[in-house]
C-alpha atoms as a PDB file:
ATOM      1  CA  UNK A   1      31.520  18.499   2.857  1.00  0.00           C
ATOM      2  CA  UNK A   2      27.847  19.589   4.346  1.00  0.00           C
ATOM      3  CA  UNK A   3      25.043  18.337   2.953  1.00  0.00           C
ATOM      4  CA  UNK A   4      23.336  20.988   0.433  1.00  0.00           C
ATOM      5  CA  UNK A   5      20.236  22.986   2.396  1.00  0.00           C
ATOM      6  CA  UNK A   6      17.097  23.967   0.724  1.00  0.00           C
ATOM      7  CA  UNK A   7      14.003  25.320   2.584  1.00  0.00           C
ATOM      8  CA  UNK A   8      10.339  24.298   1.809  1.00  0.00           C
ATOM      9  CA  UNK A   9       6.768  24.874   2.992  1.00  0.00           C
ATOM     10  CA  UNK A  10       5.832  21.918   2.074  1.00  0.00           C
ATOM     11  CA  UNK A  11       7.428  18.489   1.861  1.00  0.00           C
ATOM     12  CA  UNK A  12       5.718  15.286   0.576  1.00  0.00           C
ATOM     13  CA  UNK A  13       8.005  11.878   1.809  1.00  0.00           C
ATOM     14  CA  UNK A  14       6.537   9.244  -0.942  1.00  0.00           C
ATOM     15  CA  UNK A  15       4.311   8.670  -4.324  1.00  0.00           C
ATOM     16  CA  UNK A  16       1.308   7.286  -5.102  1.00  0.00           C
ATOM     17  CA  UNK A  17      -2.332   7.860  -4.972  1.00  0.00           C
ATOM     18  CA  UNK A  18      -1.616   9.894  -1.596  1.00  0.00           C
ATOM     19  CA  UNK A  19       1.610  11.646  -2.206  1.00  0.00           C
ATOM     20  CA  UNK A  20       0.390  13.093  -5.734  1.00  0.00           C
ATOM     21  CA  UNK A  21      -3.368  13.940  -4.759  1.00  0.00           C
ATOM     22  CA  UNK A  22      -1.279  15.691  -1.502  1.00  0.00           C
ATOM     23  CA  UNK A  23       0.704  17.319  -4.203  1.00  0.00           C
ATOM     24  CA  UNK A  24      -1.837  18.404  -5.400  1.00  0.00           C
ATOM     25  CA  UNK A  25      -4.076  19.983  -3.435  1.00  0.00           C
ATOM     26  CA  UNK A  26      -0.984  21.690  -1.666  1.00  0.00           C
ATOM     27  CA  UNK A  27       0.326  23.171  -5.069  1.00  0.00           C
ATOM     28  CA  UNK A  28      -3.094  24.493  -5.896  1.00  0.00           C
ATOM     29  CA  UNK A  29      -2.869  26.467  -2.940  1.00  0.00           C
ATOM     30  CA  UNK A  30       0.388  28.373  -3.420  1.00  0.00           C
ATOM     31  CA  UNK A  31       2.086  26.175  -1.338  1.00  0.00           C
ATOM     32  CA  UNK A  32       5.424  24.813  -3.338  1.00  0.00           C
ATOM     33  CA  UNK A  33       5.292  21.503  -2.705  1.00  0.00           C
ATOM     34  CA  UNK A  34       8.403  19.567  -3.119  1.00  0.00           C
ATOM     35  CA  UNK A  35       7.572  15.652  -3.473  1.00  0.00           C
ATOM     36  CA  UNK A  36      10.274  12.988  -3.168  1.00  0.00           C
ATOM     37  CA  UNK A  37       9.098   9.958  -4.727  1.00  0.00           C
ATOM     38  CA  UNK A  38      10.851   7.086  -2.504  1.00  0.00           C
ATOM     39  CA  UNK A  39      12.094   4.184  -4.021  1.00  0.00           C
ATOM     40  CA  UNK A  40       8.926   2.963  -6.296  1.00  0.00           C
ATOM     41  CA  UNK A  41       8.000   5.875  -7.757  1.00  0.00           C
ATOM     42  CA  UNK A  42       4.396   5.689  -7.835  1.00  0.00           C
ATOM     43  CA  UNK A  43       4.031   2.806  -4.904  1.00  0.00           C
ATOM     44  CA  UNK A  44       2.076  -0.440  -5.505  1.00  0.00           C
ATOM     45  CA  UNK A  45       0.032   0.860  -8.350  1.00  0.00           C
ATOM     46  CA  UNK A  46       2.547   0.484 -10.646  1.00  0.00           C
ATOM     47  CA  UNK A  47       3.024  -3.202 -10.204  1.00  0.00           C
ATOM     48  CA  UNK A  48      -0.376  -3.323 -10.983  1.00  0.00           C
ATOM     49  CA  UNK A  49      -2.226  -4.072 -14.620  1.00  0.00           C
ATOM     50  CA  UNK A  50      -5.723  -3.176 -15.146  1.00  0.00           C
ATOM     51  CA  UNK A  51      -7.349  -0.667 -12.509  1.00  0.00           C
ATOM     52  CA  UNK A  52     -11.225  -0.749 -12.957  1.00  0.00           C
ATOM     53  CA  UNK A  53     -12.654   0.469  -9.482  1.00  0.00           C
ATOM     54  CA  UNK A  54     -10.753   4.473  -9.442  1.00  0.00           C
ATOM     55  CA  UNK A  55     -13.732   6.893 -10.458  1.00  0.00           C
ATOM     56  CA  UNK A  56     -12.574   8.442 -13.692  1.00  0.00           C
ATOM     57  CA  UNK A  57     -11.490   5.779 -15.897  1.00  0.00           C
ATOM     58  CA  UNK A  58     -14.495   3.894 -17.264  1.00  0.00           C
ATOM     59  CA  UNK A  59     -12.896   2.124 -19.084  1.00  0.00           C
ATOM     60  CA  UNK A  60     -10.180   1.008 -16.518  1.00  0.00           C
ATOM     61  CA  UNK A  61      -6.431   1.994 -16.769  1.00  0.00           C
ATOM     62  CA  UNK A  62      -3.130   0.300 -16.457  1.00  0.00           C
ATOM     63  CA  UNK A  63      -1.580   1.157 -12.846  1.00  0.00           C
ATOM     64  CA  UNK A  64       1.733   2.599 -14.038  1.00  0.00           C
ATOM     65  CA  UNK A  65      -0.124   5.210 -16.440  1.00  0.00           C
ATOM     66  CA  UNK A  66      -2.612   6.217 -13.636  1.00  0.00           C
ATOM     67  CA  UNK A  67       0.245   6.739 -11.478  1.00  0.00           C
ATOM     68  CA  UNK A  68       1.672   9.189 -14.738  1.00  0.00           C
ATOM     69  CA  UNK A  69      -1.408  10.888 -14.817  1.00  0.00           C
ATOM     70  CA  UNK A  70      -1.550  11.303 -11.481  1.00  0.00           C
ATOM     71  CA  UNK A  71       2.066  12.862 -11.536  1.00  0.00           C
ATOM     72  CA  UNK A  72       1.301  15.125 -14.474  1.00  0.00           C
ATOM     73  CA  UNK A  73      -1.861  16.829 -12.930  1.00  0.00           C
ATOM     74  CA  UNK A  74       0.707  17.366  -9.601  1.00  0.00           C
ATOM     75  CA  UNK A  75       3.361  18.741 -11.610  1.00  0.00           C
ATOM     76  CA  UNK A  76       0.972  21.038 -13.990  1.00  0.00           C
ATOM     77  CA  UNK A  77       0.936  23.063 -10.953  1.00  0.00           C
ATOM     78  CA  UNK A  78       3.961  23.158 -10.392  1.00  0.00           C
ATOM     79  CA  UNK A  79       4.757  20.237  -7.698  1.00  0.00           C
ATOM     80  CA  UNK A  80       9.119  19.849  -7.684  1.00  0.00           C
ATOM     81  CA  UNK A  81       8.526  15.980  -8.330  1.00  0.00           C
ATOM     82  CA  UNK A  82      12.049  14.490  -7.347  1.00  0.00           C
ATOM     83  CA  UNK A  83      13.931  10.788  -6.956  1.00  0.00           C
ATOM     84  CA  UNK A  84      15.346  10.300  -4.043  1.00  0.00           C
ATOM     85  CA  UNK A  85      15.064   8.300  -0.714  1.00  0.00           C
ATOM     86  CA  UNK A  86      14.248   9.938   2.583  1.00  0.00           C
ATOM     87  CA  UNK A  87      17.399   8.574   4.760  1.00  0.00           C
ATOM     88  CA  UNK A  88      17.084  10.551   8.254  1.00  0.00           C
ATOM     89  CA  UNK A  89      14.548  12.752   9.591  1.00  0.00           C
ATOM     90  CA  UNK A  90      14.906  15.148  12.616  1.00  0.00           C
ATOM     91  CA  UNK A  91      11.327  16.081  13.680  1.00  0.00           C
ATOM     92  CA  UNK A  92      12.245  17.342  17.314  1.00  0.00           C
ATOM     93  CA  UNK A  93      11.688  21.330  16.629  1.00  0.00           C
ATOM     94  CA  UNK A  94      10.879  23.312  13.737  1.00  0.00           C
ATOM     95  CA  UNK A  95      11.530  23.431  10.480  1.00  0.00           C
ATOM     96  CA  UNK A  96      11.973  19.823  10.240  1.00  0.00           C
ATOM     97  CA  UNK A  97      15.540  18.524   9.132  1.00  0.00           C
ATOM     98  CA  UNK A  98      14.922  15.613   6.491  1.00  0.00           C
ATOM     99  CA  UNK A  99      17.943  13.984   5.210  1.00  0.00           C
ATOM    100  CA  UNK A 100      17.615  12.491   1.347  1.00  0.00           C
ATOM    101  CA  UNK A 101      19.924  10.258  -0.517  1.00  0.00           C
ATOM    102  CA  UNK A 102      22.298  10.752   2.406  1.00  0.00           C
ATOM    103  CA  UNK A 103      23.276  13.989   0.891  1.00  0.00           C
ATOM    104  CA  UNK A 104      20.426  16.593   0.799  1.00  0.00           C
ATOM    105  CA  UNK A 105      19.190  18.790   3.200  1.00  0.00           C
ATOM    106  CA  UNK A 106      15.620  19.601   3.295  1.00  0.00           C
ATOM    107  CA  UNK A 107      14.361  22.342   6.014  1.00  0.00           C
ATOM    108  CA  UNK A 108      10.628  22.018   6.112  1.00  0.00           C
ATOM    109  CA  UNK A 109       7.799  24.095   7.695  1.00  0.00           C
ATOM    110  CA  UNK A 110       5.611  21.114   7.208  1.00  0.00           C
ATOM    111  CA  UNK A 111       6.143  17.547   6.288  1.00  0.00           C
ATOM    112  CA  UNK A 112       3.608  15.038   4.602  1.00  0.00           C
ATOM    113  CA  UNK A 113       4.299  11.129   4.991  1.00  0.00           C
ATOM    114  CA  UNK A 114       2.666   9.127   2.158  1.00  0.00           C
ATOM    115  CA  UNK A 115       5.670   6.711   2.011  1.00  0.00           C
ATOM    116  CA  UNK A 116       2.600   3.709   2.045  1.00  0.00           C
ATOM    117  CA  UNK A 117       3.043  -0.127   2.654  1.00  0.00           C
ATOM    118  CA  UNK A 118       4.618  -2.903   1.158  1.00  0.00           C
ATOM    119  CA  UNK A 119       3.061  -6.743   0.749  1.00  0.00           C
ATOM    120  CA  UNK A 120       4.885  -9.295   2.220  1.00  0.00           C
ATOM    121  CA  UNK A 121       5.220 -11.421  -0.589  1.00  0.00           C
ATOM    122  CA  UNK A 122       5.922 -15.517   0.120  1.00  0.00           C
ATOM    123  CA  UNK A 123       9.501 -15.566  -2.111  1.00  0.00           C
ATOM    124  CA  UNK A 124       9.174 -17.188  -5.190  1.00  0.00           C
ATOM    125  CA  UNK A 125      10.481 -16.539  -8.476  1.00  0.00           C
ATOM    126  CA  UNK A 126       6.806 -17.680 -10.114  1.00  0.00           C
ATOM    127  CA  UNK A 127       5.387 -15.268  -7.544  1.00  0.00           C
ATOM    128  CA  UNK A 128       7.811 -12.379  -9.033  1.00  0.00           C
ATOM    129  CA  UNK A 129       7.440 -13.370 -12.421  1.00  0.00           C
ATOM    130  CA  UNK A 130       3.847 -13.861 -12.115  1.00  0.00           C
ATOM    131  CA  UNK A 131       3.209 -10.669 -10.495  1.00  0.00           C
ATOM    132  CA  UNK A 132       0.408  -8.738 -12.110  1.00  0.00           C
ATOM    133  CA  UNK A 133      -0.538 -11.820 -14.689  1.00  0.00           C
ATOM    134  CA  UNK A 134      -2.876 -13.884 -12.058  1.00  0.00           C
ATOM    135  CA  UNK A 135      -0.674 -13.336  -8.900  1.00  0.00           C
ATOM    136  CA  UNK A 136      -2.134 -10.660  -6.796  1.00  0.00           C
ATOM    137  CA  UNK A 137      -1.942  -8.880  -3.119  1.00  0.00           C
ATOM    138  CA  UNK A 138      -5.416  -7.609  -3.304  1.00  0.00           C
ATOM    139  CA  UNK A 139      -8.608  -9.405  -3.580  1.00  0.00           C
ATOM    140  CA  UNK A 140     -10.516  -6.642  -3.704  1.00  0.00           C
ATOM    141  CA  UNK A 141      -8.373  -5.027  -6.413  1.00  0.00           C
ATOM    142  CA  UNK A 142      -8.160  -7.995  -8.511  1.00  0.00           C
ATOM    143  CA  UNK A 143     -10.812 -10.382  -7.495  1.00  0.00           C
ATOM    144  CA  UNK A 144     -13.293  -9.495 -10.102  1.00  0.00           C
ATOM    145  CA  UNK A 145     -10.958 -10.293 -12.909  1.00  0.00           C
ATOM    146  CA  UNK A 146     -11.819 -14.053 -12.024  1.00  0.00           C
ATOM    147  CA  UNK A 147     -15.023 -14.034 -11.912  1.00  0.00           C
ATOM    148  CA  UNK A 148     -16.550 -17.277 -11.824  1.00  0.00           C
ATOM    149  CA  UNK A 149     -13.101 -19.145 -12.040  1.00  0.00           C
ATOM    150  CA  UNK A 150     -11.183 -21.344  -8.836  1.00  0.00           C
ATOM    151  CA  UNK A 151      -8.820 -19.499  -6.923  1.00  0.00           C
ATOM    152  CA  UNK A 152      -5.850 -19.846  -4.288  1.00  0.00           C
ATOM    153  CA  UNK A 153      -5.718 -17.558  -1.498  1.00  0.00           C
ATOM    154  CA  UNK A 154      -2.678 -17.423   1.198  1.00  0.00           C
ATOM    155  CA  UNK A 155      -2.576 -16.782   4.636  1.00  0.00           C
ATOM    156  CA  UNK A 156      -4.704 -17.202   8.326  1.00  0.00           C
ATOM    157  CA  UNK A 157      -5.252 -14.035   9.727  1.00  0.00           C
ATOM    158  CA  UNK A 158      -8.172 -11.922   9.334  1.00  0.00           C
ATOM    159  CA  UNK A 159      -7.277 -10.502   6.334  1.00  0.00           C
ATOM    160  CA  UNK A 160      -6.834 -13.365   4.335  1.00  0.00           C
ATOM    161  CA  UNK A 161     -10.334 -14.482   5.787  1.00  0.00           C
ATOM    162  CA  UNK A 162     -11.808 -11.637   4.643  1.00  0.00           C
ATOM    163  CA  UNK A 163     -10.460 -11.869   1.197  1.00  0.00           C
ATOM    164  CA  UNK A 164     -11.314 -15.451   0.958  1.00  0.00           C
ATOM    165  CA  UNK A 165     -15.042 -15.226   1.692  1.00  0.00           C
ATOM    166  CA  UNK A 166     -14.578 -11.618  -0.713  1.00  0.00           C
ATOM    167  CA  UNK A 167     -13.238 -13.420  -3.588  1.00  0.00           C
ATOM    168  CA  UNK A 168     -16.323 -16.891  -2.531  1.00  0.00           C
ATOM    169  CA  UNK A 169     -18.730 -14.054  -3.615  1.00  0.00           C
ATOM    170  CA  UNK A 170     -17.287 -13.944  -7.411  1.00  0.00           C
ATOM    171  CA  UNK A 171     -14.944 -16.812  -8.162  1.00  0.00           C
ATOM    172  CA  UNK A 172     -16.612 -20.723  -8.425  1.00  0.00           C
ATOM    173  CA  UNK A 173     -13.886 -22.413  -5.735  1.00  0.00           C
ATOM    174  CA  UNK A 174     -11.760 -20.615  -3.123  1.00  0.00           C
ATOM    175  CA  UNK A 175      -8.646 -22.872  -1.927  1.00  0.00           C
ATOM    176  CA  UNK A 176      -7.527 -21.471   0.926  1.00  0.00           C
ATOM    177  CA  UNK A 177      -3.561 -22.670   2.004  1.00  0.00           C
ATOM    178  CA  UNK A 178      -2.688 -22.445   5.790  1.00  0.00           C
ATOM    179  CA  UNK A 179       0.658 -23.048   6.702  1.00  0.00           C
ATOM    180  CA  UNK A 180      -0.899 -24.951  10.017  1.00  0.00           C
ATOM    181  CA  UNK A 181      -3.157 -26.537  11.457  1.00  0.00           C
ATOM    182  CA  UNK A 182      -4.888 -23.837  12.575  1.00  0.00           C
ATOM    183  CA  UNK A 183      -6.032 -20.012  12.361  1.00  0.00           C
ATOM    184  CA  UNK A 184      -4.703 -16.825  13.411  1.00  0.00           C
ATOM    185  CA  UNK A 185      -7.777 -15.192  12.972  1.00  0.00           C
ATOM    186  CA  UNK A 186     -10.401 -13.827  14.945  1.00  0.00           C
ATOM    187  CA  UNK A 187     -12.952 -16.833  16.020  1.00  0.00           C
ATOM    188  CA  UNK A 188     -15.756 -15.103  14.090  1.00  0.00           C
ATOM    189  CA  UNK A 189     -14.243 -14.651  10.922  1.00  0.00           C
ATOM    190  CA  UNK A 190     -12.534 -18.310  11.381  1.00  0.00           C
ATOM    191  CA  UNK A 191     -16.765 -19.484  11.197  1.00  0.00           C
ATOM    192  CA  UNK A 192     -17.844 -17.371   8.220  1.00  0.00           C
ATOM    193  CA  UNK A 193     -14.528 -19.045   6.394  1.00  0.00           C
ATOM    194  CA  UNK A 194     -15.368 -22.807   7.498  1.00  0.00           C
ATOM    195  CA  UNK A 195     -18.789 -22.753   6.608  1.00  0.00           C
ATOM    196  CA  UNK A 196     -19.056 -21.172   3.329  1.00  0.00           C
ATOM    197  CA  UNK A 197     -19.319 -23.881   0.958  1.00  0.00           C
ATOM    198  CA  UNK A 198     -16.874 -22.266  -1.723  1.00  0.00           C
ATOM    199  CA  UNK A 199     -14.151 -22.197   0.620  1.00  0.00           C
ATOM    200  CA  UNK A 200     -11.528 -25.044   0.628  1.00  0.00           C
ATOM    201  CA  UNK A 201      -9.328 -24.879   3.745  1.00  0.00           C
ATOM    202  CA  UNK A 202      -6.441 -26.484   2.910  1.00  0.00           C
ATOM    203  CA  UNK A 203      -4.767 -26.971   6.352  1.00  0.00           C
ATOM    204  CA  UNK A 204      -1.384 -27.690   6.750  1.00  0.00           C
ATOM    205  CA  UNK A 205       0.005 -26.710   3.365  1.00  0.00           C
ATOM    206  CA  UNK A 206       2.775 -24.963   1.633  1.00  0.00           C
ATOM    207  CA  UNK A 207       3.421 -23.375  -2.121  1.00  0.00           C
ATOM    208  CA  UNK A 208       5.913 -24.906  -3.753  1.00  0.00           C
ATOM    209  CA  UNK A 209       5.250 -23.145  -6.963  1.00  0.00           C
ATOM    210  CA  UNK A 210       2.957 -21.219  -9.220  1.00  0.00           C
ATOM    211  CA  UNK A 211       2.880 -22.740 -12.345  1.00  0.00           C
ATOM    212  CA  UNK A 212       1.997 -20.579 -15.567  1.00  0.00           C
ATOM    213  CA  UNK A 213       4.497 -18.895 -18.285  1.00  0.00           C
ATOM    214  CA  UNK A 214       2.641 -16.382 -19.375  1.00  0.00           C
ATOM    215  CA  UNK A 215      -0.613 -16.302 -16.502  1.00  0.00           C
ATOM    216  CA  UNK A 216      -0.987 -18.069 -13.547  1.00  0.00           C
ATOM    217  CA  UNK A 217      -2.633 -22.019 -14.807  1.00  0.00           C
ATOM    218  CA  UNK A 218      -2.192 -23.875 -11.092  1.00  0.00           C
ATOM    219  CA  UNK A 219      -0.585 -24.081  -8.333  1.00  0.00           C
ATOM    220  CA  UNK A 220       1.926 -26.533  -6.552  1.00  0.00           C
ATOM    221  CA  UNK A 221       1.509 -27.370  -3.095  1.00  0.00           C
ATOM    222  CA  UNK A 222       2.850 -29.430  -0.628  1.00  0.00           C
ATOM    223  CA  UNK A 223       1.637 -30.781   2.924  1.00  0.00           C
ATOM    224  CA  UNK A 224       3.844 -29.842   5.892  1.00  0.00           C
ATOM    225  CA  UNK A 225       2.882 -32.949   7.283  1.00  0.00           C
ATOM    226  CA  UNK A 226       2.684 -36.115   4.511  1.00  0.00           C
ATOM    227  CA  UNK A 227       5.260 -34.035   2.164  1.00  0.00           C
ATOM    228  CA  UNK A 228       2.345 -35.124  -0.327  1.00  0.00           C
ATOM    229  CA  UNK A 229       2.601 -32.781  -3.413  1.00  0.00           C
ATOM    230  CA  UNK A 230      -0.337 -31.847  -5.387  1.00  0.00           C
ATOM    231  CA  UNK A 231      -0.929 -29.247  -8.118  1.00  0.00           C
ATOM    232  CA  UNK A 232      -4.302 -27.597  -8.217  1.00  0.00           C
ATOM    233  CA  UNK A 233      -5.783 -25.936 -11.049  1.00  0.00           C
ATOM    234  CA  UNK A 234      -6.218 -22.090 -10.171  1.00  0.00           C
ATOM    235  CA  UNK A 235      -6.651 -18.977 -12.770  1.00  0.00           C
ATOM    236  CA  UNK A 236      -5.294 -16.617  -9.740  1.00  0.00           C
ATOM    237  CA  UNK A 237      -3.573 -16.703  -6.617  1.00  0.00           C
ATOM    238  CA  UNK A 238      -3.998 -13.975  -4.050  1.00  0.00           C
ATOM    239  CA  UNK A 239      -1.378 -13.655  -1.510  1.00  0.00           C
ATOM    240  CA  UNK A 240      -2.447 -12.084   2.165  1.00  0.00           C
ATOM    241  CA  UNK A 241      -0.062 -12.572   4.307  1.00  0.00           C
ATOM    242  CA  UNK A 242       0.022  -9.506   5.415  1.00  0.00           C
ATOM    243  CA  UNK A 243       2.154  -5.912   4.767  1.00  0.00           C
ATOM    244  CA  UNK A 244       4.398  -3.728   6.001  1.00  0.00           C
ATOM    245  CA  UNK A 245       4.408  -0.419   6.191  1.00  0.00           C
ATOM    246  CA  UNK A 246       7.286   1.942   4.903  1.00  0.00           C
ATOM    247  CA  UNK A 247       7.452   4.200   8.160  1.00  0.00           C
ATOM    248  CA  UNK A 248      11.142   3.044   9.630  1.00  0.00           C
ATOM    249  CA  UNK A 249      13.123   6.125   9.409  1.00  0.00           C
ATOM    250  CA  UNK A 250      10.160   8.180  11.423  1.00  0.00           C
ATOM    251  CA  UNK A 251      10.177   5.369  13.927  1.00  0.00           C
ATOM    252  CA  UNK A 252      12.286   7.883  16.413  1.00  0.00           C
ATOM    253  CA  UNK A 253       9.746  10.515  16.321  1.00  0.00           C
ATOM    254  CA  UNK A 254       6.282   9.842  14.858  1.00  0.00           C
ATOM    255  CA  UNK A 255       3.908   7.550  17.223  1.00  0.00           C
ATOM    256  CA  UNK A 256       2.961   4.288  15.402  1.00  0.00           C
ATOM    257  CA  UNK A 257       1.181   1.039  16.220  1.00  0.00           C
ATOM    258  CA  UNK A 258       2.771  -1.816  17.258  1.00  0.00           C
ATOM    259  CA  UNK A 259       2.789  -2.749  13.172  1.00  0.00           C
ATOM    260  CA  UNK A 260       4.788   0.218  12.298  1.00  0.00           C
ATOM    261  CA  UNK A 261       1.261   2.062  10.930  1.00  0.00           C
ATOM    262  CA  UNK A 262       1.516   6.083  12.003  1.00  0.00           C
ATOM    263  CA  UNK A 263      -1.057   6.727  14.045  1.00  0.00           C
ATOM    264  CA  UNK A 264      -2.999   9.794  13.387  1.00  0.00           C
ATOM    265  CA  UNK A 265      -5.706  11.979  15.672  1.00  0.00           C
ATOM    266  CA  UNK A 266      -9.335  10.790  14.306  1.00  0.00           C
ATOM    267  CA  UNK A 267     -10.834  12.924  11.622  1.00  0.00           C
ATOM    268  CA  UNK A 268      -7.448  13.984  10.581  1.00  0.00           C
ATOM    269  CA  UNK A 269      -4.224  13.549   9.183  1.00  0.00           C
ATOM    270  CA  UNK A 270      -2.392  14.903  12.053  1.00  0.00           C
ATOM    271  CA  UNK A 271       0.418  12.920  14.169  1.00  0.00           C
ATOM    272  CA  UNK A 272       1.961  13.418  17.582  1.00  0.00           C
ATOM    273  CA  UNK A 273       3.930  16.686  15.808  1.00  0.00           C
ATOM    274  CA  UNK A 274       2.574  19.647  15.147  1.00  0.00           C
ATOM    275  CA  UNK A 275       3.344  19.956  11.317  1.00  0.00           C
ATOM    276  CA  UNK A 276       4.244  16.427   9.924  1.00  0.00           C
ATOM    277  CA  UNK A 277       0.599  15.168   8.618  1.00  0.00           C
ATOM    278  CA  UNK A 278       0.448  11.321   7.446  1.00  0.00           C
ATOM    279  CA  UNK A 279      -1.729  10.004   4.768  1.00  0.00           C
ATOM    280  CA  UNK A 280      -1.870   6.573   2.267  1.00  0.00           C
ATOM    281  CA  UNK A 281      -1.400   3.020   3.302  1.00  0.00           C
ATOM    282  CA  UNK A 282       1.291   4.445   5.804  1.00  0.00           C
ATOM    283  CA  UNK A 283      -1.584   5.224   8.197  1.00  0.00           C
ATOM    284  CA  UNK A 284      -4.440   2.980   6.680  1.00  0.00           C
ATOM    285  CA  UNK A 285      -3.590  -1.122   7.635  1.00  0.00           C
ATOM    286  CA  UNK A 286      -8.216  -1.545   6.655  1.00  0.00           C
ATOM    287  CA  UNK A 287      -9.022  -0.009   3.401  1.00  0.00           C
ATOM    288  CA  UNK A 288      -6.001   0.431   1.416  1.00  0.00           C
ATOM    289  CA  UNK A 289      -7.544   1.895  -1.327  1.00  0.00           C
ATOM    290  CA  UNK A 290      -6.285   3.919  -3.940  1.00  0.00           C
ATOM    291  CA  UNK A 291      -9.437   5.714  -3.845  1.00  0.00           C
ATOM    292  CA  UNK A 292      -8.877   5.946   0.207  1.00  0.00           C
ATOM    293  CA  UNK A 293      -5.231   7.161   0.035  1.00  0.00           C
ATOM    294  CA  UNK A 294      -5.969   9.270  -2.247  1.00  0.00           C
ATOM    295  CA  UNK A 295      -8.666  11.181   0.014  1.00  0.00           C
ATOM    296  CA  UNK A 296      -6.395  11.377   2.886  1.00  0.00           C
ATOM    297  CA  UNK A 297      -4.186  12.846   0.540  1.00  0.00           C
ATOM    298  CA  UNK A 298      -6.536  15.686  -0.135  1.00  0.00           C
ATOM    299  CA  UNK A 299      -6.684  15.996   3.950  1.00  0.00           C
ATOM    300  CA  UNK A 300      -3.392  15.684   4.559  1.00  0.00           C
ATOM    301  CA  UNK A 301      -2.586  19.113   2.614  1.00  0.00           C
ATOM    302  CA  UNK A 302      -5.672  20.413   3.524  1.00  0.00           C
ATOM    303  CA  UNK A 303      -4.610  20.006   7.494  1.00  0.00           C
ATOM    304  CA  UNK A 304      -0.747  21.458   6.574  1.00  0.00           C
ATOM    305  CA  UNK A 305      -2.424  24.540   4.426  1.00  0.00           C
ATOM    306  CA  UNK A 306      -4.682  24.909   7.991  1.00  0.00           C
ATOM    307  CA  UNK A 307      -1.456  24.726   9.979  1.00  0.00           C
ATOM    308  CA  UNK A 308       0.660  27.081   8.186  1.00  0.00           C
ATOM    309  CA  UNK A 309      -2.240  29.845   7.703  1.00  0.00           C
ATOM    310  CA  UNK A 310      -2.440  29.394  12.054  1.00  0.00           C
ATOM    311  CA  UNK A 311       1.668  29.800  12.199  1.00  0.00           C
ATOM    312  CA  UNK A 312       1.670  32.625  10.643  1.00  0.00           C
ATOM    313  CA  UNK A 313      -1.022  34.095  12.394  1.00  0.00           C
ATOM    314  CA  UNK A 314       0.280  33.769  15.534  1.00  0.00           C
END
């Protein structure tokens, strides 16, 4: 049996702050947007608890009910919000073939990816259960939460530098755990870590566990080298290990970097094909804001409304 067909101006691959502002903005315009919300409806937000730094909510919000909000603006003008997992795409001529759930067929003039990025998360069941009560894969989200409190921070590269010496400006003690005995990161940033004097480098060193029922109250580690254990007493642990982004199935068609991030023409949302736009954390491995996705959201159907006014022109 063929897969059913539909045929859409506009096609939105993913949730979140970027999908739904997308949705948006493309809706507003006449447009039709259908949006597909991937497999976490409403991305990385929704694992998230209090949201204080999104312009709007002075008072802060919980992640998951942003994300609602966020939906029910989209679909007050009448965005098709749907479940369902992009499977195959076929981006080689126009309209674009996009394959969901293995069993619908979408025909699009114009495609938006906003399918985001995921955290690469270390693998414990503390970690999971912890998630969102201490445990955290954003400084800059969460940092300010623990304010003046010690703190465990995970990882070598850049990023996790960056975060450390982010979260030394608010929290009392920084313990930073490195797998090694050295750095991935960048000489500079390896000097602004190792001489700030709220930064502990703990080299050589695994998590065992996060200890906590209810919020994070420590953390167990071991070293690699002694198999010395040692629990240290930490109000939040920030993992930065890095994350991946949820671009795969485009992987055939859309140009990326050599982390699987699209790559888009500066200024723009636009990609190596005419007509599929890409906006969010899909694109975005330095801010990954919701604030940020959600303006490259705005572009994103801004550049497809542009395109399909010049198609139809011609």
């Amino acid at each position: 049996m063929s897969p059913e067909i539909e045929k859409v101006k506009v096609l939105i691959i993913g949730s979140g702050p970027a999908g739904y502002t997308a949705a948006i903005y493309a809706a507003r315009a006449g447009l039709n947007p259908v949006l597909y919300t991937g497999p976490q409806p409403g991305g990385q937000l929704t694992i998230t608890n209090d949201v204080e730094n999104y312009p709007g909510y002075p008072n802060g919000v919980m992640g998951p009910q942003m994300m609602e909000d966020f939906r029910s603006q989209a679909e007050r003008f009448d965005t098709r919000v749907r479940y369902g997992m992009v499977t195959k795409v076929d981006f080689s001529e126009r309209p674009f073939q996009v394959i969901v759930d293995e069993q619908i067929e979408i025909q699009a003039e114009t495609v938006i990816i906003s399918t985001g990025a995921s955290a690469k998360w270390l693998g414990l069941e503390s970690e999971t259960r912890l998630n969102g009560k201490g445990v955290s894969a954003c400084a800059v989200c969460d940092g300010f939460f623990f304010k003046g409190q010690e703190v465990a921070i995970v990882g070598a590269g850049d990023t996790a530098c960056e975060e450390a010496t982010y979260l030394a400006n608010i929290c009392s003690k920084v313990y930073m755990l490195i797998r090694r005995s050295e750095m991935r990161a960048s000489q500079i940033m390896q000097k602004r870590v190792l001489k700030n004097p709220k930064i502990v480098v703990l080299w050589n060193t695994e998590t065992e566990e996060i200890l906590g029922e209810e919020e994070v109250e420590g953390v167990r580690i071991v070293n690699t080298v002694t198999n010395e254990k040692q629990d240290l007493k930490v109000s939040g642990f920030f993992v930065a290990i890095g994350h991946e982004p949820n671009t795969a199935v485009f992987k055939d068609f859309i140009t990326m970097d050599e982390s699987g991030y699209i790559k888009t023409i500066p200024g723009s949302t636009k990609t190596n094909i005419e007509g599929v736009f890409a906006c969010g954390d899909a694109q975005d491995h330095i801010y990954r804001q919701a604030v940020t996705a959600a303006g490259t959201g705005c572009m994103a159907a801004l550049d497809s409304e542009r395109y399909l006014a010049e198609i139809e022109m011609a």
